[in-house]
N, C-alpha and C. Protein backbone atom coordinates (compact mmCIF):
# COMPACT_ATOMS: atom_id res chain seq x y z
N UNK A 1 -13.33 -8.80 -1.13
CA UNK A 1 -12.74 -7.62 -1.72
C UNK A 1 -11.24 -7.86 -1.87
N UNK A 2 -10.80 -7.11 -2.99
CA UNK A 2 -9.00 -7.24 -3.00
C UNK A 2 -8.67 -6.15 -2.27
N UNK A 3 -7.49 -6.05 -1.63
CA UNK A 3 -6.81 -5.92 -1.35
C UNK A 3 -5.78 -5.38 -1.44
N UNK A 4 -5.47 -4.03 -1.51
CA UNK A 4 -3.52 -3.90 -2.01
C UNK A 4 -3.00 -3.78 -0.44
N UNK A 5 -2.22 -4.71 0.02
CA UNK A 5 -1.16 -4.62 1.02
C UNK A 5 0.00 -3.55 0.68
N UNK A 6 0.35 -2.69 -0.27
CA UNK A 6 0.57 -1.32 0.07
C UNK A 6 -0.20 -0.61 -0.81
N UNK A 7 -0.81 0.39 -0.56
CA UNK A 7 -2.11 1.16 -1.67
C UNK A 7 -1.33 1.45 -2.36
N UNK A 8 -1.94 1.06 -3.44
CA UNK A 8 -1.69 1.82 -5.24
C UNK A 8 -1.31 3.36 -4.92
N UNK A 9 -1.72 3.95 -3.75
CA UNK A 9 -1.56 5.45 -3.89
C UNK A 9 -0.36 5.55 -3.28
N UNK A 10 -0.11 4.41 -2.52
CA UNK A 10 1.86 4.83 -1.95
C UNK A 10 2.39 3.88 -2.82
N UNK A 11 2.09 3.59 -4.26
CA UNK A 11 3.29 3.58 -5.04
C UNK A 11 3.58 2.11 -5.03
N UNK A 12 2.47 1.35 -4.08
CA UNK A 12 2.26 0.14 -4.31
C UNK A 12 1.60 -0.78 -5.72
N UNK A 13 2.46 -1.77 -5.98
CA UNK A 13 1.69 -2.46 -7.25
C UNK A 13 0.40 -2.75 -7.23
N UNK A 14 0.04 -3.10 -8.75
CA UNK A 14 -1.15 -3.35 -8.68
C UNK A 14 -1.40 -5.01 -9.42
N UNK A 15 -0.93 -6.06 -8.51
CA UNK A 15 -0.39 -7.25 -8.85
C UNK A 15 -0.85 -8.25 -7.81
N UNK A 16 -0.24 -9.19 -8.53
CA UNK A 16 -0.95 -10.97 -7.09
C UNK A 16 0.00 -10.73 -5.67
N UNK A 17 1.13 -10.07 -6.17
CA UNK A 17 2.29 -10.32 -5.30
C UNK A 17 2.28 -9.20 -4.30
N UNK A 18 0.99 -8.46 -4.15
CA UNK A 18 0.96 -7.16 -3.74
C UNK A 18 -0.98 -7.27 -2.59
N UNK A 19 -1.22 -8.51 -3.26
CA UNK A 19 -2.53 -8.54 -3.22
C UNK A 19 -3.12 -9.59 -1.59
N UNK A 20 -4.50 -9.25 -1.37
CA UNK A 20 -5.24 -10.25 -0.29
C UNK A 20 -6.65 -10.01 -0.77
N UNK A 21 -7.17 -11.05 -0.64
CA UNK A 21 -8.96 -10.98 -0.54
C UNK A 21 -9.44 -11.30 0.68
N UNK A 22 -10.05 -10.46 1.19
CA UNK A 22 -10.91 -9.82 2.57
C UNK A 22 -12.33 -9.65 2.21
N UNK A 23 -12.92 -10.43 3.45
CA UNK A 23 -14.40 -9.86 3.55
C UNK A 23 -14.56 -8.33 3.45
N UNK A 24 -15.99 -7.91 3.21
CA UNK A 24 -16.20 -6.50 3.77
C UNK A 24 -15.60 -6.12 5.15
N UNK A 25 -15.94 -6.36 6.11
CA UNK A 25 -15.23 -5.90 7.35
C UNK A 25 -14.42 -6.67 7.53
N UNK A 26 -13.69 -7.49 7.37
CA UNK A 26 -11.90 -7.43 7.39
C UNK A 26 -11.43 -6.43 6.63
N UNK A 27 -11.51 -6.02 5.37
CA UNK A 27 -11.26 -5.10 4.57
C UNK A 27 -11.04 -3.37 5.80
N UNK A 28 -12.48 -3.40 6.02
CA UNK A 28 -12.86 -2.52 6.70
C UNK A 28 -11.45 -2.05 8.42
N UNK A 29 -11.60 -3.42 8.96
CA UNK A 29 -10.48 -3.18 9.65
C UNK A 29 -9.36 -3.46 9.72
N UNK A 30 -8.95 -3.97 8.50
CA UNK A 30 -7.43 -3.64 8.04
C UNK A 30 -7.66 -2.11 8.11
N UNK A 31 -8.25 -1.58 7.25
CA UNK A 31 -7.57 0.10 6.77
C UNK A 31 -8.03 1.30 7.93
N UNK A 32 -9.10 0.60 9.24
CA UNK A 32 -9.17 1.39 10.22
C UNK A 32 -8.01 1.66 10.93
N UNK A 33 -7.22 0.26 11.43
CA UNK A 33 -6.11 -0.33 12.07
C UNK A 33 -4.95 -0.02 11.12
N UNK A 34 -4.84 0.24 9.80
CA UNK A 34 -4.08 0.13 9.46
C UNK A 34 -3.16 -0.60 9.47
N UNK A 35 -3.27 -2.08 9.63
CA UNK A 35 -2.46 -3.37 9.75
C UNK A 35 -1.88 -3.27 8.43
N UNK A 36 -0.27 -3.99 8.41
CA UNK A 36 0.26 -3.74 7.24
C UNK A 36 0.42 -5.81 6.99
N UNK A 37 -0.05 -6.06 6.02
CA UNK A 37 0.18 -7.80 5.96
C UNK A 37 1.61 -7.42 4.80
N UNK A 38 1.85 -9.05 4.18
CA UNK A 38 3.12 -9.08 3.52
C UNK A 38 2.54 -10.81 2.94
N UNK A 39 3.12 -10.76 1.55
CA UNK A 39 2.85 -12.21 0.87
C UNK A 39 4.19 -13.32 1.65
N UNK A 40 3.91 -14.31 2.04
CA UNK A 40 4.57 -15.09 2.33
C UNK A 40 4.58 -16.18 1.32
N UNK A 41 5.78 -17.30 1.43
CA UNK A 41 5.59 -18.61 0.96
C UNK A 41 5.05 -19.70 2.18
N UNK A 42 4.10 -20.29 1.78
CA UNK A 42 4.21 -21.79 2.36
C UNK A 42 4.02 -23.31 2.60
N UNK A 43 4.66 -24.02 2.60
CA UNK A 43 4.24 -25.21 2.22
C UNK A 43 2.90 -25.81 1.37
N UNK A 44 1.79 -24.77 1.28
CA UNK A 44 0.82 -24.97 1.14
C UNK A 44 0.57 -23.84 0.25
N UNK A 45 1.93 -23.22 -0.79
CA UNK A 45 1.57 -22.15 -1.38
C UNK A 45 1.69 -20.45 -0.75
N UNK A 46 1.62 -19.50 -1.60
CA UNK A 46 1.63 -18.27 -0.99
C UNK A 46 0.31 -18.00 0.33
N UNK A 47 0.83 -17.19 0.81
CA UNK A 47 -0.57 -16.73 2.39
C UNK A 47 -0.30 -15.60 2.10
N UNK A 48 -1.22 -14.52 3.28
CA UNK A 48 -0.62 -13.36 3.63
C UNK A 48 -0.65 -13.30 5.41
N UNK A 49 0.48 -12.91 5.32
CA UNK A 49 0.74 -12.56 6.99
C UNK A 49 0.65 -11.13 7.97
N UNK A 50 -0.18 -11.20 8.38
CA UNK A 50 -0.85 -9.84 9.19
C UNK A 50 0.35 -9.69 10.39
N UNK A 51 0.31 -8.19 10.35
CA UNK A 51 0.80 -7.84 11.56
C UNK A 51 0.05 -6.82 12.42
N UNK A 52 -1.08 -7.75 13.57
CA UNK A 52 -1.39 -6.45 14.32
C UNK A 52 -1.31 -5.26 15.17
N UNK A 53 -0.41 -4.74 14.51
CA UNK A 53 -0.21 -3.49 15.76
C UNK A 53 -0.46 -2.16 14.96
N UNK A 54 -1.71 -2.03 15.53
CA UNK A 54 -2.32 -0.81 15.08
C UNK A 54 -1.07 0.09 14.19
N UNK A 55 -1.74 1.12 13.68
CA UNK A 55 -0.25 1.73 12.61
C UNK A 55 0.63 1.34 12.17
N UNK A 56 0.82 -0.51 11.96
CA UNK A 56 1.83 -0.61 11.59
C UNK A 56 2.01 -0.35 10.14
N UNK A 57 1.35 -0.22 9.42
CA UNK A 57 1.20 0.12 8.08
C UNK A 57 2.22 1.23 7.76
N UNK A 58 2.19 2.28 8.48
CA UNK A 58 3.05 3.18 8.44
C UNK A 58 4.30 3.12 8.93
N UNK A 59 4.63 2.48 9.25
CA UNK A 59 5.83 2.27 9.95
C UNK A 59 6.33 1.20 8.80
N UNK A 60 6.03 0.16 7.93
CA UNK A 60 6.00 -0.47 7.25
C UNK A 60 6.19 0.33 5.59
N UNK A 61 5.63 1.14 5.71
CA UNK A 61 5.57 1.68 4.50
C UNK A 61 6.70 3.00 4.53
N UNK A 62 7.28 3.41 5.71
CA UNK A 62 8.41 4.44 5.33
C UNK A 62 9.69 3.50 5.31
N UNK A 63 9.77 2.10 6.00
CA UNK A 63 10.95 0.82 5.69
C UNK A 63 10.80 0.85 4.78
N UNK A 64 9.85 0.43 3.91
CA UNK A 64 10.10 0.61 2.05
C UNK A 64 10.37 1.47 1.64
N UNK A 65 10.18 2.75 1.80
CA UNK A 65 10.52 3.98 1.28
C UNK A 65 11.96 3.66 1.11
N UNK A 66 12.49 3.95 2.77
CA UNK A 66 13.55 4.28 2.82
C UNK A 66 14.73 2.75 2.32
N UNK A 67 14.22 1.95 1.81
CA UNK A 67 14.85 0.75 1.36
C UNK A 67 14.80 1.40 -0.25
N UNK A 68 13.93 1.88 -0.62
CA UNK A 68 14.10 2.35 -2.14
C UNK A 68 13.06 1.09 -2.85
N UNK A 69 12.17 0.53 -1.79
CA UNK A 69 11.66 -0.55 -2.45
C UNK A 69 10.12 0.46 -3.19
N UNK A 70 9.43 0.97 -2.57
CA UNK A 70 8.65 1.81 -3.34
C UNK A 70 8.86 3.58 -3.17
N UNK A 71 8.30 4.32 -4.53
CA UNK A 71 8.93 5.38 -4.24
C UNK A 71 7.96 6.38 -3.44
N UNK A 72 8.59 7.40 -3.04
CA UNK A 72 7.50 8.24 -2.17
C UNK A 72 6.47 8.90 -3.27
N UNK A 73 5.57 9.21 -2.57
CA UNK A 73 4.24 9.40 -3.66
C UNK A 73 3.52 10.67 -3.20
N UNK A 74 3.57 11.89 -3.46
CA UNK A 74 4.23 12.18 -4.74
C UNK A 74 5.52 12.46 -4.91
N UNK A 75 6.46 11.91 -5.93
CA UNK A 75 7.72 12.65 -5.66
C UNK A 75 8.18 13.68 -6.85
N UNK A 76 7.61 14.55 -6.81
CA UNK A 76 7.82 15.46 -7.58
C UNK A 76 9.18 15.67 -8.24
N UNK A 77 9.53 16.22 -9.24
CA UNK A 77 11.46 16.39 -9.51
C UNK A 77 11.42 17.79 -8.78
N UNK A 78 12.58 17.86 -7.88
CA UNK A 78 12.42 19.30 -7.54
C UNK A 78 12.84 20.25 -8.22
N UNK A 79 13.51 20.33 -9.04
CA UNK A 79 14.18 21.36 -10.78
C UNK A 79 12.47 21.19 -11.54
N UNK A 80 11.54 21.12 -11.27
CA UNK A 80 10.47 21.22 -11.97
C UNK A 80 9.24 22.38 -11.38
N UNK A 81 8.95 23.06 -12.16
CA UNK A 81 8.14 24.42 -11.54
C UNK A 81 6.94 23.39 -10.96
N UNK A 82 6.31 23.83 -9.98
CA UNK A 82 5.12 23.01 -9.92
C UNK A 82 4.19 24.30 -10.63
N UNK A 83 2.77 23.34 -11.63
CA UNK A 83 2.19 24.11 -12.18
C UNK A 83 0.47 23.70 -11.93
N UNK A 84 -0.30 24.26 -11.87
CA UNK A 84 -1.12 24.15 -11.47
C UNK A 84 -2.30 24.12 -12.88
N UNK A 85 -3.29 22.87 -12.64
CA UNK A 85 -3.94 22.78 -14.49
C UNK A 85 -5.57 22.81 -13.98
N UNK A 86 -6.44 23.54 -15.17
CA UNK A 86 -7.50 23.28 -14.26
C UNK A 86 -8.51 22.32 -14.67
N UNK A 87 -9.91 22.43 -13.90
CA UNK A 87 -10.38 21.26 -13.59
C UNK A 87 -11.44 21.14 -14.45
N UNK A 88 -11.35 20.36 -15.40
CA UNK A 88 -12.74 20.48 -16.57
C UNK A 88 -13.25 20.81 -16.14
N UNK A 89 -14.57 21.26 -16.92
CA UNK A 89 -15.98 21.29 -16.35
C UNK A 89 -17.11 19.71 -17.09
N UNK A 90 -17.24 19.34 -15.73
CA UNK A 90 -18.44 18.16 -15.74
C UNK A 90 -19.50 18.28 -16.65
C-alpha cells in the first residue's frame, strides 16, 4: 500500500517525496501508532525513516505547521462568512 507520510488531509502532498509503500499491517500500524516517517537520502538512494514513538505524528505535523511548511487544514479565511451547502441527494 502507499503511503502519505503526512495525509493528504493535513495538507500533505500527494507525491514520491511525500510517499512509502507498506504492507497491509505495517500500513495498519503506522496509522494506529501514528508513527510519523520522513524521506531521507542514501547512499543507496532515497529510504524512509521511521520514528517510533507512539504520537509522534502529531507532534511532527504541528513542527510543520508551525514552520509554514504545510498549511493547517482547514484554514478557512476568517473575513469569510462560513456558509453551509447542501448535500445532494444520492
Amino acid at each position: 500500500m502507499c503511503h502519505h507520510l503526512i495525509h493528504w488531509a493535513d495538507g500533505g502532498p500527494t507525491d514520491l517525496t511525500n510517499a512509502a509503500l507498506l504492507c497491509r499491517a505495517h500500513h495498519t500500524v503506522v496509522h494506529r501508532q501514528r508513527y510519523p516517517g520522513h524521506v531521507i537520502d542514501t547512499s543507496h538512494g532515497p529510504a524512509v525513516h521511521w520514528d517510533l514513538v507512539p504520537g509522534g505524528y502529531d507532534d511532527r505535523l504541528e513542527a510543520l505547521r508551525k514552520a509554514g511548511t504545510i498549511p493547517r487544514w482547514p484554514d478557512p479565511d476568517p473575513d469569510e462568512p462560513m456558509t453551509l451547502r447542501p448535500v445532494p441527494d444520492a
